[in-house]
Protein backbone atom coordinates (compact mmCIF):
# COMPACT_ATOMS: atom_id res chain seq x y z
CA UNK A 1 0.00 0.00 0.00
CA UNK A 2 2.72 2.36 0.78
CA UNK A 3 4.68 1.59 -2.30
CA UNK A 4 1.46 2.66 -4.39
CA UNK A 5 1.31 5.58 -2.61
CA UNK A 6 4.35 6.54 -3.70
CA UNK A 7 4.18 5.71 -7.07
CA UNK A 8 0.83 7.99 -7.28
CA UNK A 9 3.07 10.78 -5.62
CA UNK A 10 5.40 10.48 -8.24
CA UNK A 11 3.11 10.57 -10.83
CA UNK A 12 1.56 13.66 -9.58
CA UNK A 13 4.70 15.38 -9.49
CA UNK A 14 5.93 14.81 -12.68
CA UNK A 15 2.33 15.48 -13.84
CA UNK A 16 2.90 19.35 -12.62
CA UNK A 17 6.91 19.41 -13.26
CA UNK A 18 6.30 18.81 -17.39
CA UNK A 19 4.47 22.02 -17.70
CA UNK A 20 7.08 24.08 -16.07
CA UNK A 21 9.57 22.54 -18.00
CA UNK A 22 7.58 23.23 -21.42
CA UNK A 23 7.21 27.08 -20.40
CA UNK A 24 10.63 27.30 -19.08
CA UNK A 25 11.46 25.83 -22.80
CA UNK A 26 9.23 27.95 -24.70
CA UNK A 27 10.73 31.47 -22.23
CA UNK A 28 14.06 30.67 -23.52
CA UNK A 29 12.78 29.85 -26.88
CA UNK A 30 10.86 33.60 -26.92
CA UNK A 31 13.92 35.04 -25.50
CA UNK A 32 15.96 34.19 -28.34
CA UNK A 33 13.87 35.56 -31.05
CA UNK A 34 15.64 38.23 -33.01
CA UNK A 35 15.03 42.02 -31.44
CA UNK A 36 13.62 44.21 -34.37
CA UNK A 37 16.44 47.12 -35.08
CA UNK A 38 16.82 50.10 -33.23
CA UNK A 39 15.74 52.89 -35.54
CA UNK A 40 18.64 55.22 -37.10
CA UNK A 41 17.62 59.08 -36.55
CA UNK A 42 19.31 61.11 -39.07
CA UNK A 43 18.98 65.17 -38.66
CA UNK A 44 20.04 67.11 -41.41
CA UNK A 45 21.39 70.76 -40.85
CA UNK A 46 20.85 72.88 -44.07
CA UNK A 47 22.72 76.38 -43.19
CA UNK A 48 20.95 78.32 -45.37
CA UNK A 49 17.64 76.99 -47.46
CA UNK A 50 17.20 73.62 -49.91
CA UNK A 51 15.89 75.29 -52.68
CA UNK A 52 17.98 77.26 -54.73
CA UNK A 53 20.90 75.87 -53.37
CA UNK A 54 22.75 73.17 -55.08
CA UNK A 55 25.07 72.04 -52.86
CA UNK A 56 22.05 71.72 -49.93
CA UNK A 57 19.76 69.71 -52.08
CA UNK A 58 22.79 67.49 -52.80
CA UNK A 59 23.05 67.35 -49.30
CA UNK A 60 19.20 66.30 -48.86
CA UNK A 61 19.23 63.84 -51.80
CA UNK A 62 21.70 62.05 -50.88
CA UNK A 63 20.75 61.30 -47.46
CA UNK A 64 17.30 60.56 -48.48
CA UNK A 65 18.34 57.98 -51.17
CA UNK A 66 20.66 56.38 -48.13
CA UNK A 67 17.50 56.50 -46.17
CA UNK A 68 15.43 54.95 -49.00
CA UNK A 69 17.87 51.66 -48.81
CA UNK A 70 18.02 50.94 -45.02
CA UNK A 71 14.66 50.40 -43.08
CA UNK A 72 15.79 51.72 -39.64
CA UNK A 73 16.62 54.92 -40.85
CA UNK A 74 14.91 57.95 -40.58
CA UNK A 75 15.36 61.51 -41.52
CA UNK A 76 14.54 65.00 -41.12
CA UNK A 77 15.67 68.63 -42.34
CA UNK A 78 15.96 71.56 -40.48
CA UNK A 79 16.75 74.37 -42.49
CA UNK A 80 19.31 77.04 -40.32
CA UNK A 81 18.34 79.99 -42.52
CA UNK A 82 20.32 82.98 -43.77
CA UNK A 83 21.73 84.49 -40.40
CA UNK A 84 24.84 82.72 -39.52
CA UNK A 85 24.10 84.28 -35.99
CA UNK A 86 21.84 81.80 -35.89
CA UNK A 87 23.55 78.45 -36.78
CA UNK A 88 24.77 77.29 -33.32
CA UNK A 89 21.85 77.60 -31.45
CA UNK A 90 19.88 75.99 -34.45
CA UNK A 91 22.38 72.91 -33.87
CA UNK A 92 22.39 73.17 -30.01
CA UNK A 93 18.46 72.75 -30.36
CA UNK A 94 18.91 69.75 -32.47
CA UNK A 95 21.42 68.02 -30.17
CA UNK A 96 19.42 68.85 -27.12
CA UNK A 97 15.92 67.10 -28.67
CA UNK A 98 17.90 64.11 -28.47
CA UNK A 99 16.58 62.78 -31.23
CA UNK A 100 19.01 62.34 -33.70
CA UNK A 101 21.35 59.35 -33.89
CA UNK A 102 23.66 61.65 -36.26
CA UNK A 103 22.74 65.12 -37.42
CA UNK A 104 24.87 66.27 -40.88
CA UNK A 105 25.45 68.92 -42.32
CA UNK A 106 27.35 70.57 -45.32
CA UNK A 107 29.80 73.92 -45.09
CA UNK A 108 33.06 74.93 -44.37
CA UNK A 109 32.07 77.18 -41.45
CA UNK A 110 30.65 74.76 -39.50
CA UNK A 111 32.86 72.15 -38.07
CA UNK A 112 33.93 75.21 -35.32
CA UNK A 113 30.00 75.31 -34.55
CA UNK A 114 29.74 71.75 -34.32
CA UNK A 115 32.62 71.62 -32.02
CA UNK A 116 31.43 74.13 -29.60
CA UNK A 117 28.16 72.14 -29.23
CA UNK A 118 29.50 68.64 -29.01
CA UNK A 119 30.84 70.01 -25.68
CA UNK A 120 27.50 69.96 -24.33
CA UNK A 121 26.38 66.84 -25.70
CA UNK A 122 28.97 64.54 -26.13
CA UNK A 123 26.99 61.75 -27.37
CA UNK A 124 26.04 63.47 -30.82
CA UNK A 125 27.64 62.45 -33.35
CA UNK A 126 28.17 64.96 -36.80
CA UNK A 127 29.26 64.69 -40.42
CA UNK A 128 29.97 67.40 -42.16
CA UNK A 129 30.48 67.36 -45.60
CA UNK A 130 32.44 70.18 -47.64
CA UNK A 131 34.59 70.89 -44.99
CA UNK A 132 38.10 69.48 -43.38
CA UNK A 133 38.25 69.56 -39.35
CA UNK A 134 40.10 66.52 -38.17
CA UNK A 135 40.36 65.19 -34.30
CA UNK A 136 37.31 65.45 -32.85
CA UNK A 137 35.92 62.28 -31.68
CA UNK A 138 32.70 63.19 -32.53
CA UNK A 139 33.05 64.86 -35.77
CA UNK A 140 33.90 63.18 -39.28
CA UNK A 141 34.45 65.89 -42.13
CA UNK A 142 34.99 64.84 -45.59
CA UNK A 143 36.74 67.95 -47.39
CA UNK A 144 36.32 68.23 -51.42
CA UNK A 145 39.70 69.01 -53.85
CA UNK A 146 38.77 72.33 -54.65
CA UNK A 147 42.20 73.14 -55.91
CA UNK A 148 41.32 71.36 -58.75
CA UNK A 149 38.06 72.63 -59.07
CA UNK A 150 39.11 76.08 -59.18
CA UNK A 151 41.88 75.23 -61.93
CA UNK A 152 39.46 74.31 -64.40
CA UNK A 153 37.47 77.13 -63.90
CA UNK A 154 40.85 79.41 -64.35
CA UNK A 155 42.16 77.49 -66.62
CA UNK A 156 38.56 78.02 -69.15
CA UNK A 157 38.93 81.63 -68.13
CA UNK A 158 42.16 81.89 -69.41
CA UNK A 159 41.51 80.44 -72.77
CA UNK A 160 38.39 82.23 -73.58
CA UNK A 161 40.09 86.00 -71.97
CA UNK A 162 42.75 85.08 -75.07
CA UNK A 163 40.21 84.19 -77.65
CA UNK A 164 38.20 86.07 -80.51
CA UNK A 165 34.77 84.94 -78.61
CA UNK A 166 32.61 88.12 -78.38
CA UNK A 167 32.75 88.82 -75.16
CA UNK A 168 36.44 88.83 -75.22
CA UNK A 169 38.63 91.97 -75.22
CA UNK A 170 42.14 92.28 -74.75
CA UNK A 171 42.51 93.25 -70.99
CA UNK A 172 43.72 89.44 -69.70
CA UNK A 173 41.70 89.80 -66.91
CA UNK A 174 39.32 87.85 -64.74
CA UNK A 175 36.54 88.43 -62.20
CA UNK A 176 35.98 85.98 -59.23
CA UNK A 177 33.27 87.37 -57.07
CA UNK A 178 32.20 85.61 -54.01
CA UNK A 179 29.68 85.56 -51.02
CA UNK A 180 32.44 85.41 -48.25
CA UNK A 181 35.81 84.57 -47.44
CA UNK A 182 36.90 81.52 -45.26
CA UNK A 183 39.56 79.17 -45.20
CA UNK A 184 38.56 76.81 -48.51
CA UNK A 185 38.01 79.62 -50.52
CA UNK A 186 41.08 81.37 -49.15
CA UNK A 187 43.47 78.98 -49.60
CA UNK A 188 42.26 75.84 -52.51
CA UNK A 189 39.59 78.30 -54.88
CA UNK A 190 41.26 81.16 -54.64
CA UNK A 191 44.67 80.13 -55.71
CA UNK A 192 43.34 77.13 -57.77
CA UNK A 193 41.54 79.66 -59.85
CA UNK A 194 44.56 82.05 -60.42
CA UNK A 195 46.50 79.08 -60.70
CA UNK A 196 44.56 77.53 -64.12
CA UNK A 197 44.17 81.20 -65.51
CA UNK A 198 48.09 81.72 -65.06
CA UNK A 199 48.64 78.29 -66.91
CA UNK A 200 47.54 80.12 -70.09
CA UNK A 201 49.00 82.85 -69.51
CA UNK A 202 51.12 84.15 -66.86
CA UNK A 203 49.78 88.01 -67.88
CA UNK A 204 46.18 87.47 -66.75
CA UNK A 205 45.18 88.91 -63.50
CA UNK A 206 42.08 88.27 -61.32
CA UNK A 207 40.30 90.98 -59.99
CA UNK A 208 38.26 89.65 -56.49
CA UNK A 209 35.24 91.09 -55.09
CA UNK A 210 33.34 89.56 -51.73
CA UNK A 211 29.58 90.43 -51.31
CA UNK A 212 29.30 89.44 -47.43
CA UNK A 213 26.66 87.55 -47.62
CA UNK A 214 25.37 84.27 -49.63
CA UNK A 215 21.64 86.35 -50.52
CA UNK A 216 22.56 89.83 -52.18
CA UNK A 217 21.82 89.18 -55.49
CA UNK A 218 21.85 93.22 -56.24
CA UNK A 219 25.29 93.52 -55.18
CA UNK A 220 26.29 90.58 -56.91
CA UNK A 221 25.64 92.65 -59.91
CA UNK A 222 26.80 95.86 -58.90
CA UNK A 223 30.34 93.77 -58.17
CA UNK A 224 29.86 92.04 -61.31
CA UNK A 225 29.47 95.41 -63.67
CA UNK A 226 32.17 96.96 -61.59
CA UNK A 227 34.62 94.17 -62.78
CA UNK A 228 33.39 94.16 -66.04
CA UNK A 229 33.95 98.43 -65.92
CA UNK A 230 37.57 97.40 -65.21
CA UNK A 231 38.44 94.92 -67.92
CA UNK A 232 37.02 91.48 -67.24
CA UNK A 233 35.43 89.68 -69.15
CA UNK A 234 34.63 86.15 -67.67
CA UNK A 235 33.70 85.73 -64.27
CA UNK A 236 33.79 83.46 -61.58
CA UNK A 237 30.80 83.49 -59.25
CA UNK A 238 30.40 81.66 -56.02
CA UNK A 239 27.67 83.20 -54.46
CA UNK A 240 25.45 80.37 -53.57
CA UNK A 241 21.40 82.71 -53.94
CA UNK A 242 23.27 85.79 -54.99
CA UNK A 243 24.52 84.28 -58.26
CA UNK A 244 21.63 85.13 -60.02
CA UNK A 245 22.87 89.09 -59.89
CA UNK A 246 26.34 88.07 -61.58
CA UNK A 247 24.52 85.57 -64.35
CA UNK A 248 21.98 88.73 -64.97
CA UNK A 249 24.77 91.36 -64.97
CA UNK A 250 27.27 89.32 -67.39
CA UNK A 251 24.58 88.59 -69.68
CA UNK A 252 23.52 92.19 -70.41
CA UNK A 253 27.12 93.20 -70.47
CA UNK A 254 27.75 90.65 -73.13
CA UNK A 255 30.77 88.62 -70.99
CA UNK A 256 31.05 85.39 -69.11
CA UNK A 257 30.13 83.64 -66.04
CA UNK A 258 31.99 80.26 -64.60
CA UNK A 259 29.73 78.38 -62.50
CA UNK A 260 30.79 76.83 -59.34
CA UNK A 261 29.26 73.33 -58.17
CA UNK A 262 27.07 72.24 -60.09
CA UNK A 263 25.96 71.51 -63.70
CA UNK A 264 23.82 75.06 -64.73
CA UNK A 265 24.40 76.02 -67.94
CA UNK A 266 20.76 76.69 -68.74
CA UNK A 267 20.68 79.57 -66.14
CA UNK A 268 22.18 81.46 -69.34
CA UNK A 269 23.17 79.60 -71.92
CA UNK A 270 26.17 81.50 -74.30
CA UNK A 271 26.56 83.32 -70.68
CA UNK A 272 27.16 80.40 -68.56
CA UNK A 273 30.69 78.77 -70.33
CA UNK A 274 31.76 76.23 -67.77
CA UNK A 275 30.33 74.78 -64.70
CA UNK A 276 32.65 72.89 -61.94
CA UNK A 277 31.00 70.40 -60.00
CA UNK A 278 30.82 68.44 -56.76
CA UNK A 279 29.45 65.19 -56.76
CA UNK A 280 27.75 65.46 -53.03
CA UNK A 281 24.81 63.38 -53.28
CA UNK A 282 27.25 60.54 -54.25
CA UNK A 283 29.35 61.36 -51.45
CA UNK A 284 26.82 62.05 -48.81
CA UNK A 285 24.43 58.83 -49.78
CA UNK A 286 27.69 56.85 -48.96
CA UNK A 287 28.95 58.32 -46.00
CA UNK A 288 25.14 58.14 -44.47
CA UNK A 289 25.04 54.71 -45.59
CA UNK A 290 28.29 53.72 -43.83
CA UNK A 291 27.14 55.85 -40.43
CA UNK A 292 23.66 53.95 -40.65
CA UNK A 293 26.00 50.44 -40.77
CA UNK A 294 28.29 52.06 -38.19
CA UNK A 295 31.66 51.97 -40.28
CA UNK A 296 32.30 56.24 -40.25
CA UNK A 297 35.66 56.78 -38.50
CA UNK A 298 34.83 60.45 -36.29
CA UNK A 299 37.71 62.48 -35.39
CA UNK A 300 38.81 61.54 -39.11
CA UNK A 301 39.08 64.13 -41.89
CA UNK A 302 39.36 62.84 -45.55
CA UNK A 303 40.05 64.79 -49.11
CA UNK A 304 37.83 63.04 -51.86
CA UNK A 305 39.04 64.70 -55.64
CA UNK A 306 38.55 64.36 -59.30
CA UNK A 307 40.68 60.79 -59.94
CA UNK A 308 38.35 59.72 -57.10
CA UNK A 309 35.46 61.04 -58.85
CA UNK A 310 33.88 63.61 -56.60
CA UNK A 311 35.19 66.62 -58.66
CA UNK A 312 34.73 67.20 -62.15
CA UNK A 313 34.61 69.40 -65.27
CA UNK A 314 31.10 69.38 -66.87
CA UNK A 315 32.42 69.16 -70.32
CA UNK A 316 29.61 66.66 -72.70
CA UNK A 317 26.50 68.65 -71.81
CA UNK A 318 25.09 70.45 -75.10
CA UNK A 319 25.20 73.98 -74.17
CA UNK A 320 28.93 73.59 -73.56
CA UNK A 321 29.77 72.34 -76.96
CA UNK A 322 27.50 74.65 -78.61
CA UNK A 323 28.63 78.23 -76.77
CA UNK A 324 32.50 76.84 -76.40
CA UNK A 325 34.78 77.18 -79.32
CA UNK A 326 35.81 73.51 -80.19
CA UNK A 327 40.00 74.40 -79.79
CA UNK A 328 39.09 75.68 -76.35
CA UNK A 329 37.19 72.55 -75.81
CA UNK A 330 40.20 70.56 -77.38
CA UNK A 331 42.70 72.44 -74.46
CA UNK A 332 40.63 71.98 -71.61
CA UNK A 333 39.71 68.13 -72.73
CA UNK A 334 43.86 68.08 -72.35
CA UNK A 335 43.81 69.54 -68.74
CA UNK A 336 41.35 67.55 -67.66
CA UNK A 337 43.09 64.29 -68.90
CA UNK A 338 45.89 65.44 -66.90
CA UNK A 339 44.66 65.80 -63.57
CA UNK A 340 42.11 62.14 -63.95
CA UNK A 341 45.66 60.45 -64.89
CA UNK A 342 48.22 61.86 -62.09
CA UNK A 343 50.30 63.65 -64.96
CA UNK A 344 49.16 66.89 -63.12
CA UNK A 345 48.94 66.92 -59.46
CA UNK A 346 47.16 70.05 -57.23
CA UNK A 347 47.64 69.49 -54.06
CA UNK A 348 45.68 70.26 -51.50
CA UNK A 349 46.91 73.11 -48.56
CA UNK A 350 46.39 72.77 -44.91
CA UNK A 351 43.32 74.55 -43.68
């Protein structure tokens, strides 16, 4: 009797022990089920406005086509506005919402802001594209050859301020106005551009006017006739909104405008003679799509350039062959060759 006793004990034990077993199985079987991925928050700093502005809706594209390709990621635009004033404590707000994984951004000026308010939050991460700032741990700049950007705008100068085009007269001497100076334009377009236009011809000298601001579109062409009053007669304008006023101004004076990065020749077509460009939505959809994957270096600063193929001469769109004389065509194709193959090297300076 007592050994059936115990048997029916034992059965009624391992009657209640099986279940706890099976949900103790089916915990650990829950537990390892793969955790959905933590969302990437992308903020994008535009200092300035999108529209109008090549280089900023570059910036937006590319970061929305990285966006497009990765699930987790999200993104938003804050646009800073004209009022450089205003910049830091647009970016402090962004930092301080905590919700951006990464905010980027795109201009020189602005590794120095990002710097002052990674001090405060020194979890944020930035990118900043079009600029070279190197050290910070939570800062990765990527800084474009603009050296060699410049040149080929010079260099174009040059050939067409020694031609029989139209708008040519026999001064040997260029314009370059521009919305402000800082260190890029001080020391890789500056020089780059005097650099190419001195290639032709040692003779030619560049006349350079700064607005003060990125908007004034009416001093832009007060500059531009002003330069054209004093013997040039093809113009380099990087002005971001304000180039309008330099495009207008050249084309009722009859002379020349060199466009700075991007492809716009049909602003002004027969005004408009060469157009520089940065590739920045290539470069920005694959730096945000190695910070989404977690493979940007910060406190790194790296110089992408034409043999790379961030920087380039728009030389096979229409309004280029039809406006340019084909032996200037012929001598820039040359330069150009030049640089992609290593025969010609422009470095670039230290910022």
């Amino acid at each position: 009797m007592k050994k059936c006793k115990a048997v029916l004990i034992a059965l009624v034990l391992l009657t209640l022990l099986v279940p706890t077993v099976l949900f103790a199985a089916g915990e650990k079987e829950e537990a390892a089920a793969p955790v959905a991925a933590k969302p990437f928050r992308i903020g994008i700093f535009v200092p300035g406005v999108v529209a109008g502005s090549p280089l900023y809706e570059q910036l937006v594209e590319g970061t929305e086509k990285a966006v497009h390709e990765n699930q987790n990621a999200t993104v938003k635009v804050v646009e800073g506005g004209f009022n450089q004033g205003e910049w830091q404590e647009k970016v402090t707000s962004m930092a301080a919402s905590l919700e951006y994984d990464l905010i980027i951004t795109s201009n020189p000026a602005l590794p120095f802001i990002l710097a002052e308010v990674a001090k405060s939050f020194p979890q944020q991460k930035f990118i900043n594209v079009d600029a070279f700032y190197e050290g910070h741990p939570q800062i990765a700049t990527y800084l474009y050859n603009q050296v060699e950007q410049a040149y080929f705008m010079g260099y174009l100068g040059g050939l067409v301020t020694k031609s029989k085009m139209s708008g040519a007269n026999s001064d040997l001497k260029l314009g370059m106005v521009v919305a402000q100076q800082y260190p890029a334009l001080d020391k890789m377009m500056r020089p780059g551009y005097e650099m190419g236009a001195k290639a032709v011809d040692p003779n030619i000298t560049v006349d350079f006017r700064v607005i003060g601001n990125w908007y004034d579109a009416n001093k832009a062409a007060d500059l531009t006739n002003s330069m054209i009053d004093a013997g040039a007669d093809v113009i380099l304008s990087i002005c971001g909104g304000a180039n309008q006023g330099t495009i207008k101004a050249a084309k009722e004076r009859g002379k020349y405008v060199l466009f700075f990065d991007s492809n716009e020749y049909k602003l002004a077509p027969g005004t408009i003679l060469g157009c520089g460009v940065l590739y920045q939505t290539k470069l920005v959809y694959e730096v945000v799509t190695a910070a989404i994957k977690g493979q940007v270096e910060y406190g790194k600063a790296k110089v992408v350039d034409t043999r790379a193929g961030y920087v380039d001469f728009i030389s096979d769109d229409p309004l280029y062959i039809q406006h340019v004389p084909a032996d200037i065509r012929a001598e820039m194709d040359k330069m150009i060759k030049k640089i992609k193959s290593g025969e010609l090297v422009l470095q670039v300076p230290k910022l």
